[in-house]
PDB file of N, CA and C in Angstrom:
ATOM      1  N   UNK A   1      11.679 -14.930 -38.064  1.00  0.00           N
ATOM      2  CA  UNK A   1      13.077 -14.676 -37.769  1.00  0.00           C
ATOM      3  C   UNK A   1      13.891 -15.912 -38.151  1.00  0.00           C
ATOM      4  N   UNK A   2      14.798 -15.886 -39.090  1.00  0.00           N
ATOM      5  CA  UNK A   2      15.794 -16.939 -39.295  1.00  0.00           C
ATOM      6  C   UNK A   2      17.228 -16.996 -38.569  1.00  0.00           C
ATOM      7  N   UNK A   3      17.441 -17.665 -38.360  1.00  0.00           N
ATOM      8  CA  UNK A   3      19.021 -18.050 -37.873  1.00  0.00           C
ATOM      9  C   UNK A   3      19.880 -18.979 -38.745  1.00  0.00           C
ATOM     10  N   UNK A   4      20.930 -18.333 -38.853  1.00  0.00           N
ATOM     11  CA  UNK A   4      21.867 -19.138 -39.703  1.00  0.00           C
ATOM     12  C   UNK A   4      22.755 -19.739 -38.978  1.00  0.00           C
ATOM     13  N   UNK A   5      23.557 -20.963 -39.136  1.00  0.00           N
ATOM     14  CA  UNK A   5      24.439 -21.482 -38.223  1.00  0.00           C
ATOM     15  C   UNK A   5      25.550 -22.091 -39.239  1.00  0.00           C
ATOM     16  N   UNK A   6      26.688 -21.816 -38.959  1.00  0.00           N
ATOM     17  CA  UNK A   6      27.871 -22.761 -40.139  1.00  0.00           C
ATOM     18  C   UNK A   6      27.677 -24.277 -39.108  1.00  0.00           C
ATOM     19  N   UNK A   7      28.336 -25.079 -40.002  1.00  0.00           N
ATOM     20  CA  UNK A   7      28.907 -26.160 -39.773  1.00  0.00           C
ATOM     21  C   UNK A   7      29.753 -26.239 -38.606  1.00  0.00           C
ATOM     22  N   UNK A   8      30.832 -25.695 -38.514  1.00  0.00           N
ATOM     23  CA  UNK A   8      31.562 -25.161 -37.550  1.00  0.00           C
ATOM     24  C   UNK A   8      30.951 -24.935 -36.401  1.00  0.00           C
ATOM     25  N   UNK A   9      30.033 -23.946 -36.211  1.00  0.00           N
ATOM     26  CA  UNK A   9      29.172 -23.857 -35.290  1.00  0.00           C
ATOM     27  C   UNK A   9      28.272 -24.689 -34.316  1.00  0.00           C
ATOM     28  N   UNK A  10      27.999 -25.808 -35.575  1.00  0.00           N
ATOM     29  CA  UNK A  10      26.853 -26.615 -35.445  1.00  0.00           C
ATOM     30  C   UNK A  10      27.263 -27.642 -34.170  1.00  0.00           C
ATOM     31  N   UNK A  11      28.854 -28.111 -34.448  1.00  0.00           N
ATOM     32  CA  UNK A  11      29.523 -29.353 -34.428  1.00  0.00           C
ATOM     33  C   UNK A  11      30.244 -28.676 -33.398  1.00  0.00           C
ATOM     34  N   UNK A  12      30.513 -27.271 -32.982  1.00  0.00           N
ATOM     35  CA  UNK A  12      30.536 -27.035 -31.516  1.00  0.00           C
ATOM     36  C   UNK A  12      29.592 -27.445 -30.722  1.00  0.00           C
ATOM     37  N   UNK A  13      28.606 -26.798 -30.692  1.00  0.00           N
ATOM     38  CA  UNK A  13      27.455 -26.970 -30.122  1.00  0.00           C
ATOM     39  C   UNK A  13      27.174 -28.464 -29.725  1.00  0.00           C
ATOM     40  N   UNK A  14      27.195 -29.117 -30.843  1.00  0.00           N
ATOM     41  CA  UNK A  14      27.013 -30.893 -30.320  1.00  0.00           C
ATOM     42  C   UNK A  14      28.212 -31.290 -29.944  1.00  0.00           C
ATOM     43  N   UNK A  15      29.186 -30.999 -30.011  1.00  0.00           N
ATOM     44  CA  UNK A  15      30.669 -31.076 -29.075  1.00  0.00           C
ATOM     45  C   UNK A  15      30.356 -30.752 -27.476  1.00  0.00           C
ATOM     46  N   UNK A  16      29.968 -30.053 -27.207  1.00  0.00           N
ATOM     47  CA  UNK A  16      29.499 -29.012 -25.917  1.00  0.00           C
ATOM     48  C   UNK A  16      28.168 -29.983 -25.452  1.00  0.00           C
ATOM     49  N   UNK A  17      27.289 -29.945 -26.483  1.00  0.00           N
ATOM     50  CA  UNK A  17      26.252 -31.244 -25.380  1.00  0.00           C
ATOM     51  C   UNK A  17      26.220 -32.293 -25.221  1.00  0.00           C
ATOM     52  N   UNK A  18      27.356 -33.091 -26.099  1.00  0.00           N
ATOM     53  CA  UNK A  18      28.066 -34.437 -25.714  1.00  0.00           C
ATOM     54  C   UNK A  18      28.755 -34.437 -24.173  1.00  0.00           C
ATOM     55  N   UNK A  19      29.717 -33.395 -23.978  1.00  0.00           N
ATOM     56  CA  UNK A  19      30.260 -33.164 -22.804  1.00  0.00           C
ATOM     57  C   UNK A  19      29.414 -32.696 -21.640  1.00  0.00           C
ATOM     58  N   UNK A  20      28.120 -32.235 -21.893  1.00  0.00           N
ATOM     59  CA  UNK A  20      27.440 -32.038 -21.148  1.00  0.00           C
ATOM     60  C   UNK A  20      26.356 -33.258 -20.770  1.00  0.00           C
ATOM     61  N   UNK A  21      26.391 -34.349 -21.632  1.00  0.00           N
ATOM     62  CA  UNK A  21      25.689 -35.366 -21.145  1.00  0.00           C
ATOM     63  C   UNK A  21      26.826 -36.133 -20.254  1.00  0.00           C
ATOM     64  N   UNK A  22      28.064 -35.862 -20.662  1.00  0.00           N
ATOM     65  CA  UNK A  22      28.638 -37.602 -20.048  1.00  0.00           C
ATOM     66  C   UNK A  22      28.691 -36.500 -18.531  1.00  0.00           C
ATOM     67  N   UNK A  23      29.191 -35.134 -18.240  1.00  0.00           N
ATOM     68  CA  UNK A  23      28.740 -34.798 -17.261  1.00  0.00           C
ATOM     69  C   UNK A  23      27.591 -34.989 -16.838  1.00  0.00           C
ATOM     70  N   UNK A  24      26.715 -34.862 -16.720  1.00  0.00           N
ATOM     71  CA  UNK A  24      25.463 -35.386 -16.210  1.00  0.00           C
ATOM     72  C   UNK A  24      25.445 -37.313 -15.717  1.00  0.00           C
ATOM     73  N   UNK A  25      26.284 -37.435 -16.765  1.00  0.00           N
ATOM     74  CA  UNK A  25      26.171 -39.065 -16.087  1.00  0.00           C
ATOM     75  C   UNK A  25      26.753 -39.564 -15.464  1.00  0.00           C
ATOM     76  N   UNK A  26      28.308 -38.570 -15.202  1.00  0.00           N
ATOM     77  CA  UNK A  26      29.315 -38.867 -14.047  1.00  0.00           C
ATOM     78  C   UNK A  26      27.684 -38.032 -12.449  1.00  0.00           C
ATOM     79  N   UNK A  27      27.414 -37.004 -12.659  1.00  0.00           N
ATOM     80  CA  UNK A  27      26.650 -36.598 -11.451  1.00  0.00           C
ATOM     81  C   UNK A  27      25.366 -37.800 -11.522  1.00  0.00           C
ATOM     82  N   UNK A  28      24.528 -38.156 -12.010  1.00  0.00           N
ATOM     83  CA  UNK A  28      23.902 -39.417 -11.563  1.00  0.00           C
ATOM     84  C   UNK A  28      24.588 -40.576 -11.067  1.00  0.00           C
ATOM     85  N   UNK A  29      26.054 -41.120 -11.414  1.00  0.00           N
ATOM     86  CA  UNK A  29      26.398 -42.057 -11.130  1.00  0.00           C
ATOM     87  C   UNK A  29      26.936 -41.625  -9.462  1.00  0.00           C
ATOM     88  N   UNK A  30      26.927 -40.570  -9.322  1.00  0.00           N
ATOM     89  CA  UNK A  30      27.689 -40.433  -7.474  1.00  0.00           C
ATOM     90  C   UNK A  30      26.721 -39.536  -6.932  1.00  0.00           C
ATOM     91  N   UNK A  31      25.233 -39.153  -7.605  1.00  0.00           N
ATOM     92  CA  UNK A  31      24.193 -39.088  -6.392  1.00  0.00           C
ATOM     93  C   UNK A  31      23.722 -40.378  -6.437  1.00  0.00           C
ATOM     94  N   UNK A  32      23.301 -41.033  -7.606  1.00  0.00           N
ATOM     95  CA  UNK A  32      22.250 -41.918  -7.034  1.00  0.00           C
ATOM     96  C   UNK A  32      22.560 -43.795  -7.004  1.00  0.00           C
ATOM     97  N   UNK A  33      22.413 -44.134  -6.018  1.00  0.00           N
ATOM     98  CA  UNK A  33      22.952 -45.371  -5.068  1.00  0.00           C
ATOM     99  C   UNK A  33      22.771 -46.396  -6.419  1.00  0.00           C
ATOM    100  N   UNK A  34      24.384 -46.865  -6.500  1.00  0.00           N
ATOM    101  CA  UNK A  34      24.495 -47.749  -7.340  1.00  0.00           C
ATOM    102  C   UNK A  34      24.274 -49.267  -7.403  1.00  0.00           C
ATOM    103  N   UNK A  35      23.973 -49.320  -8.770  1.00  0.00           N
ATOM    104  CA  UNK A  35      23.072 -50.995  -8.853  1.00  0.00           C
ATOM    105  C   UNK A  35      23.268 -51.470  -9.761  1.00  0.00           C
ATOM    106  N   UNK A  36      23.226 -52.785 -10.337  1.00  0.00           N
ATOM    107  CA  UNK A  36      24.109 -53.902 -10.758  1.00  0.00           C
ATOM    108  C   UNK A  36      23.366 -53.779 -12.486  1.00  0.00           C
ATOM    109  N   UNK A  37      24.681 -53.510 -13.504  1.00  0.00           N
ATOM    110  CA  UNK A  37      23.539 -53.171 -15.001  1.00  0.00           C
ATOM    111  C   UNK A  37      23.342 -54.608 -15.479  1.00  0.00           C
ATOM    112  N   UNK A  38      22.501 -54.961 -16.397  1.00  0.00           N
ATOM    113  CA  UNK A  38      22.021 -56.120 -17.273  1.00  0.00           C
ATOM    114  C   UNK A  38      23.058 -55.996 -17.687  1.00  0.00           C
ATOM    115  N   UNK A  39      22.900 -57.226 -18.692  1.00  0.00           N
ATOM    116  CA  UNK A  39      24.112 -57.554 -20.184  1.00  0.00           C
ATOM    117  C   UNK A  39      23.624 -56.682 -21.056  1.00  0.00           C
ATOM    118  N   UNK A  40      22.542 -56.512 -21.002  1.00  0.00           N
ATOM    119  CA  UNK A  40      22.053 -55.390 -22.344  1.00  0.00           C
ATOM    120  C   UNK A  40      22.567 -54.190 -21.863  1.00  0.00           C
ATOM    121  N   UNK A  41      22.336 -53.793 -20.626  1.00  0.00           N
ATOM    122  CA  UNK A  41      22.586 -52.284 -20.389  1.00  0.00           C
ATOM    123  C   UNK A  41      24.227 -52.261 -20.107  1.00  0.00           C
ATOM    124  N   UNK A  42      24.686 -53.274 -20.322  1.00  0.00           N
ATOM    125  CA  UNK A  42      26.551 -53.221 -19.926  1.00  0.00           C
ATOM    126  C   UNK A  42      26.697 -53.231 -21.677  1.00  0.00           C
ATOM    127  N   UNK A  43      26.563 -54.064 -22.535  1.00  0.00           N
ATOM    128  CA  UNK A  43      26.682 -53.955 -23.968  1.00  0.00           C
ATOM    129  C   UNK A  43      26.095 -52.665 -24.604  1.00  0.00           C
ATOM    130  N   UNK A  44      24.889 -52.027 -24.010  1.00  0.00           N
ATOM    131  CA  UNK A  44      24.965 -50.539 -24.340  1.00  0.00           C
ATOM    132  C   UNK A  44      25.707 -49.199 -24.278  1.00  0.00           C
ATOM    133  N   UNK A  45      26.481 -49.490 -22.897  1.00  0.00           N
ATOM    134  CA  UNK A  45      27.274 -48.613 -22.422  1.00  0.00           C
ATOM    135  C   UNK A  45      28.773 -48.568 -23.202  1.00  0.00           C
ATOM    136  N   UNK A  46      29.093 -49.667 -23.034  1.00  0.00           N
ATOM    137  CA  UNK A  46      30.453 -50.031 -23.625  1.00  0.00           C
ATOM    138  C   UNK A  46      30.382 -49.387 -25.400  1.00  0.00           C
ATOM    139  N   UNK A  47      28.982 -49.741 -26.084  1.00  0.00           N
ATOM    140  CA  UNK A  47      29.138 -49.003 -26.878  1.00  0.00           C
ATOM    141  C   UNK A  47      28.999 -47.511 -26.990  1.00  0.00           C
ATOM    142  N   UNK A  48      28.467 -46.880 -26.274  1.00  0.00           N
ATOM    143  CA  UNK A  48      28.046 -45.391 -26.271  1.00  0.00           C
ATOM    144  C   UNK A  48      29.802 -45.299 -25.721  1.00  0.00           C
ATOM    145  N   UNK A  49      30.676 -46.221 -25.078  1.00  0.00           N
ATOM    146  CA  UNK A  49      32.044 -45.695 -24.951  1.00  0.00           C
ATOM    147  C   UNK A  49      32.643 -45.682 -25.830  1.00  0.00           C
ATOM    148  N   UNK A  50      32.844 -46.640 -26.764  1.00  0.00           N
ATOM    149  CA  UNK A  50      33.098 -46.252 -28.176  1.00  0.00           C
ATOM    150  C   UNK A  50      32.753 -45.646 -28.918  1.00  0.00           C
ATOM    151  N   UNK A  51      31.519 -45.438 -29.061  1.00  0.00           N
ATOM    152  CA  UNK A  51      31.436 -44.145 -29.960  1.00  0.00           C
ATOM    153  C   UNK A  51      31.822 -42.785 -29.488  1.00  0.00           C
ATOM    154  N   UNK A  52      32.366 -42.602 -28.094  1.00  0.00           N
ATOM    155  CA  UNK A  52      32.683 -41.346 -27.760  1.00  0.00           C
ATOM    156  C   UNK A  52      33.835 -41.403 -28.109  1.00  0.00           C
ATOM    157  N   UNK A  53      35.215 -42.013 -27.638  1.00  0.00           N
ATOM    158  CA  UNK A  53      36.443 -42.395 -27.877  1.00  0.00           C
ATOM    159  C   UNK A  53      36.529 -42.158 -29.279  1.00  0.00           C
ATOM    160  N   UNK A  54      35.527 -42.558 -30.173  1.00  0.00           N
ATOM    161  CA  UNK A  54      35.865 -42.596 -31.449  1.00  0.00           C
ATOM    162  C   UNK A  54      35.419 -40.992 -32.253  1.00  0.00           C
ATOM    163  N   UNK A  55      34.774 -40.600 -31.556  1.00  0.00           N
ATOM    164  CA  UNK A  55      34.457 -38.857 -31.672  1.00  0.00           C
ATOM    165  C   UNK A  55      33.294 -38.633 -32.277  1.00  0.00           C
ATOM    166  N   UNK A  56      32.289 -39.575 -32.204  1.00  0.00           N
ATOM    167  CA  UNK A  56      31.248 -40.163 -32.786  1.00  0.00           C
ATOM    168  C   UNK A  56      30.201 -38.756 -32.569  1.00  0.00           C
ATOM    169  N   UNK A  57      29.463 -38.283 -33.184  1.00  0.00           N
ATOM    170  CA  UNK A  57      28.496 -37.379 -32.758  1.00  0.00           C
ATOM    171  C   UNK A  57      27.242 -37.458 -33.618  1.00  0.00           C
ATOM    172  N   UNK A  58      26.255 -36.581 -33.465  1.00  0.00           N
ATOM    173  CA  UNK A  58      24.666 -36.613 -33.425  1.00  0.00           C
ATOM    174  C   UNK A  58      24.487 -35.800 -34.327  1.00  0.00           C
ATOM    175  N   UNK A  59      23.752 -36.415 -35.341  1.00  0.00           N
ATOM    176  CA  UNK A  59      23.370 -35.507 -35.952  1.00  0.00           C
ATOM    177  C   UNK A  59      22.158 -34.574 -35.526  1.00  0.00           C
ATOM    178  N   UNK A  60      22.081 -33.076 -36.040  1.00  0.00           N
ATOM    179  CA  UNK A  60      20.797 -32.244 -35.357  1.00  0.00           C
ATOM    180  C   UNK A  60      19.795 -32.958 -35.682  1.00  0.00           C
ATOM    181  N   UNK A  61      19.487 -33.415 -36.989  1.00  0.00           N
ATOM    182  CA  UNK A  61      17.944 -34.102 -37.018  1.00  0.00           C
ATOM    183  C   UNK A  61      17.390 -35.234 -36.258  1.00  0.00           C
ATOM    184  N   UNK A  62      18.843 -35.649 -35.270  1.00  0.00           N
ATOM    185  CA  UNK A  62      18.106 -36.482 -34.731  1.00  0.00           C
ATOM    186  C   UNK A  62      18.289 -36.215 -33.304  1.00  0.00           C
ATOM    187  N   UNK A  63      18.953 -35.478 -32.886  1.00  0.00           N
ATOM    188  CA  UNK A  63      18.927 -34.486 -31.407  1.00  0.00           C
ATOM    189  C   UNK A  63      17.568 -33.892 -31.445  1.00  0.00           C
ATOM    190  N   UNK A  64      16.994 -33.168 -32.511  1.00  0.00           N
ATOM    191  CA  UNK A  64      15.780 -32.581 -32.738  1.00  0.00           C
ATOM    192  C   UNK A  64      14.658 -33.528 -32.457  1.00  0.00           C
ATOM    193  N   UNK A  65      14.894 -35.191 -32.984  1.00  0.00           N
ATOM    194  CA  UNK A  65      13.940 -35.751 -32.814  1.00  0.00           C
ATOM    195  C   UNK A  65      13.937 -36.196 -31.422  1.00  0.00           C
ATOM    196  N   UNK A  66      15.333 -36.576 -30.783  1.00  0.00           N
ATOM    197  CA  UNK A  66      15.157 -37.152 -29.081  1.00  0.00           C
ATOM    198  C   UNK A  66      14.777 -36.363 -27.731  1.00  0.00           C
ATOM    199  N   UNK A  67      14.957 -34.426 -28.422  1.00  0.00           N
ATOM    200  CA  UNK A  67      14.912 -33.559 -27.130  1.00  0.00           C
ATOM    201  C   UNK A  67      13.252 -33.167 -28.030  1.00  0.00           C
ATOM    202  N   UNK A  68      12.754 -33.599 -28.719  1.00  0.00           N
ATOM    203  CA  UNK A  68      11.254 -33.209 -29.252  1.00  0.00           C
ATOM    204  C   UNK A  68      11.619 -32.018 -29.900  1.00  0.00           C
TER     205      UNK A  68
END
């Protein structure tokens, strides 16, 4: 069985699970009891904020490679 997907489609979809991660990370950040980040993990964040701000997104081949 094949599935076809436009472009359009595609770049919804990773639109939609971008917003569905930073949700997920607003709900970890107010269940679970907060604690003080490294410089690495504060210089990581700040960038994953820029690349959102900047409309930055994933390509499938490599969503494919991080969700297995």
């Amino acid at each position: 069985m094949d599935v076809t997907v436009t472009e359009s489609q595609l770049r919804l979809v990773l639109d939609r699970l971008d917003m569905v991660r930073l949700e997920l990370l607003r709900l970890r950040a107010v269940l679970l009891p907060e604690e003080e980040l490294s410089e690495k993990e504060k210089r990581e964040l700040e960038g994953a904020r820029k690349e959102i701000a900047e409309g930055s997104g994933v390509s499938l081949e490599d969503l494919i490679k991080e969700l297995g």
